[in-house]
Protein backbone atom coordinates (compact mmCIF):
# COMPACT_ATOMS: atom_id res chain seq x y z
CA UNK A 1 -17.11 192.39 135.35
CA UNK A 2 -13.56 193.34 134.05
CA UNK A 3 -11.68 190.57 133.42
CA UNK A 4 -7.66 191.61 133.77
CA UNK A 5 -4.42 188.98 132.53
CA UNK A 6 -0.91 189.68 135.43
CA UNK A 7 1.96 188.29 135.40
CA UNK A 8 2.77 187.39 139.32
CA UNK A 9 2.32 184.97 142.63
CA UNK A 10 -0.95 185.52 142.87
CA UNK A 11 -0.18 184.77 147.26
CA UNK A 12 0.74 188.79 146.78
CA UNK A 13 -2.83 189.60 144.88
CA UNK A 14 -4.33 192.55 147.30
CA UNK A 15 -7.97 191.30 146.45
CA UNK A 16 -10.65 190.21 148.09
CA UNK A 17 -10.98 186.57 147.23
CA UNK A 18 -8.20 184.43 146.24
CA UNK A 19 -8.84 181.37 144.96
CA UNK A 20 -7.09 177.96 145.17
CA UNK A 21 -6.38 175.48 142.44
CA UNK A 22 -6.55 172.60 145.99
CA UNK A 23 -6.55 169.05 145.81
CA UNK A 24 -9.13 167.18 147.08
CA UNK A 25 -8.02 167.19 150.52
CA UNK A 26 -7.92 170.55 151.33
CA UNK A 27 -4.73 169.70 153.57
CA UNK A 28 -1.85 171.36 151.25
CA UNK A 29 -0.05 170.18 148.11
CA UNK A 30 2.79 171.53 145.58
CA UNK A 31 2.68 174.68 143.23
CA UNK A 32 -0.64 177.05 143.89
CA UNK A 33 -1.99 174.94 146.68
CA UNK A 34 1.22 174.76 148.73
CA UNK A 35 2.09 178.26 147.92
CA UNK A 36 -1.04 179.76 149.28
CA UNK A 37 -0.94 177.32 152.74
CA UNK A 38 2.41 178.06 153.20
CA UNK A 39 1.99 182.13 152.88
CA UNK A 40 -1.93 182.12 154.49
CA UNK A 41 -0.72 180.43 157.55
CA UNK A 42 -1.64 177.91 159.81
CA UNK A 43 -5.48 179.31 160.06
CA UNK A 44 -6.03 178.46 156.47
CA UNK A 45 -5.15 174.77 157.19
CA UNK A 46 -7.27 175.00 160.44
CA UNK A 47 -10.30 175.77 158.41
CA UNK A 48 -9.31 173.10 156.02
CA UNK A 49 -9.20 170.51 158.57
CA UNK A 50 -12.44 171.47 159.71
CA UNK A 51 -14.15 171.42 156.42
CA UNK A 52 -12.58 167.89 156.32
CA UNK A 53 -14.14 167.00 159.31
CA UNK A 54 -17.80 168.43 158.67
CA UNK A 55 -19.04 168.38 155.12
CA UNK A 56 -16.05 167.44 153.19
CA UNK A 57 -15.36 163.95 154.99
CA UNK A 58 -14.08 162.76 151.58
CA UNK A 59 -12.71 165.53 150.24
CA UNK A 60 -13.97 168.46 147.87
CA UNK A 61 -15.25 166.76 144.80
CA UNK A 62 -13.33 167.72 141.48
CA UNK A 63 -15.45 171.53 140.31
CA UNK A 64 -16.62 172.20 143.68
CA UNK A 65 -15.39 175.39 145.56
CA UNK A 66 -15.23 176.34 149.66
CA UNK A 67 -14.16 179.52 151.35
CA UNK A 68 -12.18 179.79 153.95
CA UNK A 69 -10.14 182.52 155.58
CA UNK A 70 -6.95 184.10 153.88
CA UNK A 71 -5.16 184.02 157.53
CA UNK A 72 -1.94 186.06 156.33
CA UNK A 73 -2.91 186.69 152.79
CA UNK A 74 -3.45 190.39 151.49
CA UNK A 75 -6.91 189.09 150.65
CA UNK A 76 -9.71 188.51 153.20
CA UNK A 77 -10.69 185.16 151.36
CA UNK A 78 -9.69 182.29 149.82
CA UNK A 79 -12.12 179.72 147.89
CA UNK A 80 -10.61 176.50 147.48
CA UNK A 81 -11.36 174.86 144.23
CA UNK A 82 -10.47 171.14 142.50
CA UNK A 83 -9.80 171.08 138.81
CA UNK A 84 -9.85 167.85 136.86
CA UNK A 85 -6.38 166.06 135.60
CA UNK A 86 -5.90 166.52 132.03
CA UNK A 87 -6.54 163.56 129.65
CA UNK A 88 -6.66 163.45 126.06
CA UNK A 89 -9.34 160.43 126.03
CA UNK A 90 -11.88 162.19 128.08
CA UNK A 91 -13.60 165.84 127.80
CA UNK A 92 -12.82 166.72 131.32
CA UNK A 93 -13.72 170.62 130.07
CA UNK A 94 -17.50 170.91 131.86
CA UNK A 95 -15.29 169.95 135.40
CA UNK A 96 -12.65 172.68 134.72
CA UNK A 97 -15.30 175.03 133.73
CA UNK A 98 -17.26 174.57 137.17
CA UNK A 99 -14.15 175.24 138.74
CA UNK A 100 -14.27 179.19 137.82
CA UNK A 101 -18.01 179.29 137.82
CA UNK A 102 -18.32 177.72 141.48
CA UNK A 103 -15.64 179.70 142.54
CA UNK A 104 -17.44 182.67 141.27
CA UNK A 105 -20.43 182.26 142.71
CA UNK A 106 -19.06 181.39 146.62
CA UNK A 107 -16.81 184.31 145.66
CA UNK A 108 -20.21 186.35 144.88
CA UNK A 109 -22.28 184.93 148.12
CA UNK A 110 -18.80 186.35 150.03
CA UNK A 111 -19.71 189.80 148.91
CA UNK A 112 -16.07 189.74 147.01
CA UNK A 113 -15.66 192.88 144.50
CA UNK A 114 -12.62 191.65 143.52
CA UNK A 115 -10.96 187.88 143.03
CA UNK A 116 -7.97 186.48 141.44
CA UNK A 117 -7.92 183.05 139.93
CA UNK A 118 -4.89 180.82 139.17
CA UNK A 119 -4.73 179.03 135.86
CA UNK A 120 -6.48 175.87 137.45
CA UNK A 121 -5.39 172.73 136.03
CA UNK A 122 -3.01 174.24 133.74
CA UNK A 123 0.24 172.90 136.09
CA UNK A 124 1.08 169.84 137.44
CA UNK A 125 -2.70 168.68 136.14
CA UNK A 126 -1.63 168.60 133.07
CA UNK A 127 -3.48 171.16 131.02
CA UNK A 128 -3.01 172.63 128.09
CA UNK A 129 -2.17 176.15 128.80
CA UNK A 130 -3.95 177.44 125.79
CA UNK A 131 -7.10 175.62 126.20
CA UNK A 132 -7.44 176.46 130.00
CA UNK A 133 -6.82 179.78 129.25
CA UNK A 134 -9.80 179.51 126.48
CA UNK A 135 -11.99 177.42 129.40
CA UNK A 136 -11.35 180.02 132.08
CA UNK A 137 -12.12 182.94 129.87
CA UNK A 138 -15.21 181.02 128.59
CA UNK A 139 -16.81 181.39 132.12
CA UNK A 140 -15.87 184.73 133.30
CA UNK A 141 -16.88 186.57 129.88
CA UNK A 142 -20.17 184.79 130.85
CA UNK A 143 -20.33 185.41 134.10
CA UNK A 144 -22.69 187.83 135.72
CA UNK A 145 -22.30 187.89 139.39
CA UNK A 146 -23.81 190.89 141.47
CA UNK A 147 -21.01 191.74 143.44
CA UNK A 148 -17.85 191.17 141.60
CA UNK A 149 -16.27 193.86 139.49
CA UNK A 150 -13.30 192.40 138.79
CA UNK A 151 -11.75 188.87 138.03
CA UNK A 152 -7.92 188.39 137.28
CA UNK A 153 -6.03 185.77 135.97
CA UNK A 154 -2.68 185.74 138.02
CA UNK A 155 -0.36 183.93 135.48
CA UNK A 156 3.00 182.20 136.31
CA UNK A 157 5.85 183.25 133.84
CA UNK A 158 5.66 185.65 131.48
CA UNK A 159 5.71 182.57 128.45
CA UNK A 160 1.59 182.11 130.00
CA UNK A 161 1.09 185.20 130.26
CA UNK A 162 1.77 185.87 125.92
CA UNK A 163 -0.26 182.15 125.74
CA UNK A 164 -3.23 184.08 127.93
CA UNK A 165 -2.92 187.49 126.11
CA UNK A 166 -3.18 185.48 122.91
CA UNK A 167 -5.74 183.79 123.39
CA UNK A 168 -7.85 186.55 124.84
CA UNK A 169 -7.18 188.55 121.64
CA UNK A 170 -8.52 185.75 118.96
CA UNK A 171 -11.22 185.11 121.19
């Protein structure tokens, strides 16, 4: 799997599975989340609400991923995921970690070639950029999914995106 660092609004990634850095309600929020409701459409939030109402009564748990559709998205998917608030007096790393390698395996069950992630965590979670950069690298290097050829890291600003080339180079 090729594993390719953008600069963008990764709403406008032409891939197959697009997936969200959600809160546990599936129902919306600010930055990624809100961003990706508000430009999928009212048939992401649909299948949302039903997920709510079937298996996710209580919400997604924190590392846990769900597809739904990408209503008005360029992408035919997109796989909801919860990352874990930042703390400096717990290792919350194993949660963020599941995030990507959840997401890439409901992304691989999909039949997805292609999927772009978000820096999960990494905004108003809290996260170091650096080290989420280093987590989310962590799983995809070690990833081997049948299907997917190619993962991206859509980064906001081009300050993350010299953080994420960085670290990809030293590590």
């Amino acid at each position: 799997m090729d594993i390719t660092l953008v600069e963008g609004d990764i709403t406008a990634e032409r891939v197959d599975a697009i997936v969200n850095a959600a809160n546990s309600s599936l129902l919306g929020g600010g930055g990624v989340d809100g961003a990706i409701h508000r430009r999928g459409g009212p048939a992401i939030l649909a299948e949302c609400r039903a997920l709510r109402a079937s298996r996710y009564g209580r919400g997604l748990p924190t590392g846990q991923a769900v597809a739904t559709t990408a209503g008005d998205l360029p992408a035919r998917w997109v796989v909801h995921t919860v990352g874990p608030v930042w703390t400096d007096t717990e290792d919350r790393s194993p949660l963020l970690r599941a995030c990507y390698a959840n997401s890439l395996a409901v992304a691989d069950d999909l039949g997805a070639a292609t999927v772009a992630f978000p820096l999960i965590s990494a905004g108003i979670y809290g996260w170091p950029v650096d080290d989420a950069v280093c987590q989310a690298l962590s799983v995809l290097r070690a990833a081997s999914p049948t299907t997917i050829i190619e993962a991206r890291l859509v980064l906001f600003g081009p300050d993350t995106l010299a953080v994420a080339e960085r670290v990809q180079a030293t590590g």
